[in-house]
PDB file of N, CA and C in Angstrom:
ATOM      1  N   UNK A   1      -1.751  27.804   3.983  1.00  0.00           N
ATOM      2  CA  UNK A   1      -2.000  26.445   4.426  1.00  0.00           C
ATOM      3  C   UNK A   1      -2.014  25.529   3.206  1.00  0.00           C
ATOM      4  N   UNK A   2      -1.517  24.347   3.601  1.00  0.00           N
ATOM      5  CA  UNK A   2      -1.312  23.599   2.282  1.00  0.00           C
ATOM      6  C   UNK A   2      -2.378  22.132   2.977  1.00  0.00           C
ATOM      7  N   UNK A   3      -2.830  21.769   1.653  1.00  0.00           N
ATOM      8  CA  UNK A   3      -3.862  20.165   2.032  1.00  0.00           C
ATOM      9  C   UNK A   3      -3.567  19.366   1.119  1.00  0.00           C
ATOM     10  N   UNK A   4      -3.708  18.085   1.556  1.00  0.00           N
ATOM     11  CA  UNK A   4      -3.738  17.005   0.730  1.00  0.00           C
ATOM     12  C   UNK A   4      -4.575  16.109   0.942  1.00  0.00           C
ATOM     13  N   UNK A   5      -5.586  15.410   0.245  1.00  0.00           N
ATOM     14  CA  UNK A   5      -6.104  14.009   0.273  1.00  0.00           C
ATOM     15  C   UNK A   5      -5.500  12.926  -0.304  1.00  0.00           C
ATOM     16  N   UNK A   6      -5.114  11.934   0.425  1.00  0.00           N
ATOM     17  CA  UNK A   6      -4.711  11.060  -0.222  1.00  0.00           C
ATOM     18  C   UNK A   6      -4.905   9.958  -1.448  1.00  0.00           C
ATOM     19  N   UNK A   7      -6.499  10.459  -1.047  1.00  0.00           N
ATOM     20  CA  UNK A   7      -7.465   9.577  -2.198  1.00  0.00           C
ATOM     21  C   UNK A   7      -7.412  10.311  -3.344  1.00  0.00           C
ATOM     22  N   UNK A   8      -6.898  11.590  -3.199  1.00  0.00           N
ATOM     23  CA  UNK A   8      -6.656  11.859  -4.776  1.00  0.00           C
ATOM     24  C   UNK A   8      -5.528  11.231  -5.420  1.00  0.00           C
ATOM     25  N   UNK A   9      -4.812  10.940  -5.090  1.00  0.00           N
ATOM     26  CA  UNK A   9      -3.487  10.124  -5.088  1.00  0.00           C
ATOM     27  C   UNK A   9      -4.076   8.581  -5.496  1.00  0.00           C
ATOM     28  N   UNK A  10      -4.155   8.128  -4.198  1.00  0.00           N
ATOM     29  CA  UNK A  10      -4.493   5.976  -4.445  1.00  0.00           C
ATOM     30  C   UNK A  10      -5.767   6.231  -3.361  1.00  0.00           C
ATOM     31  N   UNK A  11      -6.573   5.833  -4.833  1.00  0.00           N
ATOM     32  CA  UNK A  11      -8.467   5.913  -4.542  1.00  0.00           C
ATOM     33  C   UNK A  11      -8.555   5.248  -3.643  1.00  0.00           C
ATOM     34  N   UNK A  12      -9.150   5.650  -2.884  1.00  0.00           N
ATOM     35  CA  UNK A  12     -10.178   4.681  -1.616  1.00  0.00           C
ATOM     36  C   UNK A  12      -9.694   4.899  -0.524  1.00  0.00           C
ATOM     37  N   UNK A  13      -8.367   5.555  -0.040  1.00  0.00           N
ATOM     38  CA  UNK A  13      -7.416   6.205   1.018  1.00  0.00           C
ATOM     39  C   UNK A  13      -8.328   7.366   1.720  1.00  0.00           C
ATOM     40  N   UNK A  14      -8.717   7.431   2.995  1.00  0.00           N
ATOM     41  CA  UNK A  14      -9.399   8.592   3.436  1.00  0.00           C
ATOM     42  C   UNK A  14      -8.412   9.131   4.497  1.00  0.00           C
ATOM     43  N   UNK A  15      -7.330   9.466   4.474  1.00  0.00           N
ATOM     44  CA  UNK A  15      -6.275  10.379   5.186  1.00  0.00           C
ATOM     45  C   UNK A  15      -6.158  11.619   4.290  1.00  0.00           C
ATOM     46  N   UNK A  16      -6.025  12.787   5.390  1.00  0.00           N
ATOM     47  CA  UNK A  16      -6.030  14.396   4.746  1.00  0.00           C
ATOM     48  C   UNK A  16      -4.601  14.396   5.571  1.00  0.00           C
ATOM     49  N   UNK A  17      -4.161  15.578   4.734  1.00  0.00           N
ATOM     50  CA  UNK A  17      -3.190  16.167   5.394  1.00  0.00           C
ATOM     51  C   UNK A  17      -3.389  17.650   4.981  1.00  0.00           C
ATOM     52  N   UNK A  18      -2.924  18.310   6.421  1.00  0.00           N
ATOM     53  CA  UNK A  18      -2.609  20.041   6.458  1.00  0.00           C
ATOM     54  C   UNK A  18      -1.506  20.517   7.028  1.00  0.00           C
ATOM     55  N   UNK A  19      -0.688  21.357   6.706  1.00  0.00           N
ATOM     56  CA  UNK A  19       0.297  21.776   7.308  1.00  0.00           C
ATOM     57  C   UNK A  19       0.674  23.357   6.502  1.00  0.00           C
ATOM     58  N   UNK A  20       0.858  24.301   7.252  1.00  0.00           N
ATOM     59  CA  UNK A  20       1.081  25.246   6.853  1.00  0.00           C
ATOM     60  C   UNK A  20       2.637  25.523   6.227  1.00  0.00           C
ATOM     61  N   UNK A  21       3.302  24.725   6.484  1.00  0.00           N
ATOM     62  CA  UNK A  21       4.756  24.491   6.185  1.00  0.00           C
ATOM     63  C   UNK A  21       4.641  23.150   5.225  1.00  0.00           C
ATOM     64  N   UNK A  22       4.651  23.303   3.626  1.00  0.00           N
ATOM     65  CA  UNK A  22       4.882  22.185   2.474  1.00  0.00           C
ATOM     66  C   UNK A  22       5.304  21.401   2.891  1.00  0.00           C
ATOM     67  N   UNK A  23       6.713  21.677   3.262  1.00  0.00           N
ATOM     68  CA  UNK A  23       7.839  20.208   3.497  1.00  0.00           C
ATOM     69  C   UNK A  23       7.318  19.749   4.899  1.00  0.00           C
ATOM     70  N   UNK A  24       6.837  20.305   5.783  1.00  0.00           N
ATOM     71  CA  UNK A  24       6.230  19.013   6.731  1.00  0.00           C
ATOM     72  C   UNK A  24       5.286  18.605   6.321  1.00  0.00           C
ATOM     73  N   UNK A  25       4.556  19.060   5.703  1.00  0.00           N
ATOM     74  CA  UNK A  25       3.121  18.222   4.854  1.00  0.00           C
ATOM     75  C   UNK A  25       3.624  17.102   4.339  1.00  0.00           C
ATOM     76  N   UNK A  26       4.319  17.348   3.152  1.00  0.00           N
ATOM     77  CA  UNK A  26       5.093  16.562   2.744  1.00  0.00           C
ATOM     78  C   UNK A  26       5.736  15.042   3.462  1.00  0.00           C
ATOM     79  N   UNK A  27       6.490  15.428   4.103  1.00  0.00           N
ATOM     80  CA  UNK A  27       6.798  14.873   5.225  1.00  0.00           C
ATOM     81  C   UNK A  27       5.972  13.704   5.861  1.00  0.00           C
ATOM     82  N   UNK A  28       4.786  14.286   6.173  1.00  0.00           N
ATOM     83  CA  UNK A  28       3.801  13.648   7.311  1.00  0.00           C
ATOM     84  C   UNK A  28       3.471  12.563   5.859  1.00  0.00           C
ATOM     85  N   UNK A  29       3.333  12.999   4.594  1.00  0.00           N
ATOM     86  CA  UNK A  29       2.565  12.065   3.806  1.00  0.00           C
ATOM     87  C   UNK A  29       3.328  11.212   3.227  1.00  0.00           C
ATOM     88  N   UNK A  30       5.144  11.301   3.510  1.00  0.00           N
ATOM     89  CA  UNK A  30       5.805  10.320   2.770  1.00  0.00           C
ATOM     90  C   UNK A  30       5.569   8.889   4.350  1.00  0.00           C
ATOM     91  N   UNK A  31       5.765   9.504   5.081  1.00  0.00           N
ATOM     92  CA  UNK A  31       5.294   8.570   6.624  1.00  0.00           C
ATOM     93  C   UNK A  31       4.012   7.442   6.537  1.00  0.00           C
ATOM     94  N   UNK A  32       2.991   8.386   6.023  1.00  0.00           N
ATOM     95  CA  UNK A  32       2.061   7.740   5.606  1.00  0.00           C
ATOM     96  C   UNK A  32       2.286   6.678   4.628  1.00  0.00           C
ATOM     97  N   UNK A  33       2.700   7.402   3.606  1.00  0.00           N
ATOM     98  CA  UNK A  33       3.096   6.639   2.167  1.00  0.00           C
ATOM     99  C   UNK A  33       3.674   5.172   2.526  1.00  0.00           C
ATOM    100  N   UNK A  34       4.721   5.476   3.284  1.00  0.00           N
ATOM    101  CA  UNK A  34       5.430   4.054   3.666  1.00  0.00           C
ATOM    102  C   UNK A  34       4.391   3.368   4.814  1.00  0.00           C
ATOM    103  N   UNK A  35       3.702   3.591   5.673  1.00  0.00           N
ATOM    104  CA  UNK A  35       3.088   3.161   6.716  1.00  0.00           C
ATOM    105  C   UNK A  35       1.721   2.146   6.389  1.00  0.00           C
ATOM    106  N   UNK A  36       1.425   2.769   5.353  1.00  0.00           N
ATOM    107  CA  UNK A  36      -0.103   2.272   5.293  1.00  0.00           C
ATOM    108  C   UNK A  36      -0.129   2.075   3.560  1.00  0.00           C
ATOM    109  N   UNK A  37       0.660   2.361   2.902  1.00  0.00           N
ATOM    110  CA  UNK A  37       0.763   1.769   1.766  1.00  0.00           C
ATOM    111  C   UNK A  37       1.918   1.487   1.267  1.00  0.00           C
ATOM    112  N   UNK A  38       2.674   1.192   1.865  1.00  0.00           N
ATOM    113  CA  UNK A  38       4.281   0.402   1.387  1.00  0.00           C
ATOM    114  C   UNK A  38       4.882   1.156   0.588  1.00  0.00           C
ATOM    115  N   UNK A  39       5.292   1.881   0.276  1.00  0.00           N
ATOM    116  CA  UNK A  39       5.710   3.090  -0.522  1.00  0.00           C
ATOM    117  C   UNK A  39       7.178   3.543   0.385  1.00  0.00           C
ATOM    118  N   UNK A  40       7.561   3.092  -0.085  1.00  0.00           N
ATOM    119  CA  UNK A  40       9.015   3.290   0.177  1.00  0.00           C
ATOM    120  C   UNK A  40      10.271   4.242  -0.359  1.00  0.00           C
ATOM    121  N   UNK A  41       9.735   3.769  -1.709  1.00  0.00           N
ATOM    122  CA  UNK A  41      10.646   4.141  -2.601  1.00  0.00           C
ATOM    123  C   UNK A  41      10.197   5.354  -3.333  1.00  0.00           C
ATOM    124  N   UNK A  42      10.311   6.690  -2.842  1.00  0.00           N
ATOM    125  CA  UNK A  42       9.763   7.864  -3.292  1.00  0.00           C
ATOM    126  C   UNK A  42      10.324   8.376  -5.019  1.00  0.00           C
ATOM    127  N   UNK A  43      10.001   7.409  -5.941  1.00  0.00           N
ATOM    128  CA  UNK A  43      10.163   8.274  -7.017  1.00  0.00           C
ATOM    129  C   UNK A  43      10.188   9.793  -7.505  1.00  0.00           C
ATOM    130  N   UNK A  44      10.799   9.934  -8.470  1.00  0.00           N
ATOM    131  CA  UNK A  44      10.519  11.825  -8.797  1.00  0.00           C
ATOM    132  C   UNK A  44       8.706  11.483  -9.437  1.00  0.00           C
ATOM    133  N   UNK A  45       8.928  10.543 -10.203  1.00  0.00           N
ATOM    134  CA  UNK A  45       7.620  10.117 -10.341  1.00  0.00           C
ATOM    135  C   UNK A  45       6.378  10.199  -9.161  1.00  0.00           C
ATOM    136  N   UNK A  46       6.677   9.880  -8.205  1.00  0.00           N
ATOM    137  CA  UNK A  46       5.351   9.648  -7.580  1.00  0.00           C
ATOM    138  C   UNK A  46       6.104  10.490  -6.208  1.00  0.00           C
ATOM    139  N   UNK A  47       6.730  11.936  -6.138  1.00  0.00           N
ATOM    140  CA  UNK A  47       7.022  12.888  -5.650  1.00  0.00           C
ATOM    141  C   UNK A  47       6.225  13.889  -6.633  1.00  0.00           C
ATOM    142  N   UNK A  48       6.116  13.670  -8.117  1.00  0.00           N
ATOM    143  CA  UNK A  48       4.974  14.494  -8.851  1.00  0.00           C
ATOM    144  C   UNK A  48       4.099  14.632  -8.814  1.00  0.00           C
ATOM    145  N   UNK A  49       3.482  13.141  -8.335  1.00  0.00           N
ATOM    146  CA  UNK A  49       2.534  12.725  -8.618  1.00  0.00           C
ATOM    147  C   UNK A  49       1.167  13.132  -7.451  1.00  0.00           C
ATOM    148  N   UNK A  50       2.103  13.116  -6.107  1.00  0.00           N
ATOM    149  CA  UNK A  50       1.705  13.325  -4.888  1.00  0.00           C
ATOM    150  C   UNK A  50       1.515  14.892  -5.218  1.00  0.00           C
ATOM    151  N   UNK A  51       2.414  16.189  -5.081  1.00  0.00           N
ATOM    152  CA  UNK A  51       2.762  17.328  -5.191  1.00  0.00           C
ATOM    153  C   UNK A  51       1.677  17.814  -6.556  1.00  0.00           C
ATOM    154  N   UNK A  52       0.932  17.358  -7.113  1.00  0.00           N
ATOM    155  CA  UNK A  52       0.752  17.980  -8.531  1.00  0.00           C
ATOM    156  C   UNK A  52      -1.413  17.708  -7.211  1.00  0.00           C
ATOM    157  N   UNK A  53      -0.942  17.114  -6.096  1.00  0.00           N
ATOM    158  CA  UNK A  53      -2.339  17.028  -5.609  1.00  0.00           C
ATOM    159  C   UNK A  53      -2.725  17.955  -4.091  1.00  0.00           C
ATOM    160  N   UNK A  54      -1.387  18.398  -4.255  1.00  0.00           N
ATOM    161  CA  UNK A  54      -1.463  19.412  -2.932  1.00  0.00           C
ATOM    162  C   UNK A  54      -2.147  20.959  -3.525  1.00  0.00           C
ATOM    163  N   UNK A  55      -3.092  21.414  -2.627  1.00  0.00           N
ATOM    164  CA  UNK A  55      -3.643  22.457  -2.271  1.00  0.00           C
ATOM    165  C   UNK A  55      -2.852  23.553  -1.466  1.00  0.00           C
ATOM    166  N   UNK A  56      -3.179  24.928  -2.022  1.00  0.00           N
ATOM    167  CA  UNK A  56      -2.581  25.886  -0.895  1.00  0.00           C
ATOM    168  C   UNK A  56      -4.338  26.712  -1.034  1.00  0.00           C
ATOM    169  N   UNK A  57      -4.881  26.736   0.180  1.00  0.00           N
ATOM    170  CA  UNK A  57      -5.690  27.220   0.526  1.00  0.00           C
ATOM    171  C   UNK A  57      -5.490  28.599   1.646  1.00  0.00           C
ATOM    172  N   UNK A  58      -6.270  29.456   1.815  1.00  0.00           N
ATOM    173  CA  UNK A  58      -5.542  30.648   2.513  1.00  0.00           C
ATOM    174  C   UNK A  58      -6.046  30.656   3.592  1.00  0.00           C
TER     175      UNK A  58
END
């Protein structure tokens, strides 16, 4: 299982994400990304940046 908080990312954000499959995690949080914080433009930068905050928990 993989997790993410978003607030580890851009402080003050209280959306989690879980998905046992990365790339839909992924996925669900680039949705987010653009939805609720304008993030559009997925840099390798801030594809690192996100990914360097994901969890694999068992």
């Amino acid at each position: 299982m993989f997790k993410l908080a978003c607030g580890d990312v851009m402080p003050g954000c209280a959306a989690t994400f879980e998905n046992a499959d990365r790339g839909a995690l992924m996925s669900a949080v680039a949705s987010h990304a653009a939805a609720d914080h304008g993030i559009t433009d997925l840099t390798p930068d801030v594809v690192a940046a996100v990914e360097s905050k994901v969890v694999r928990v068992a």
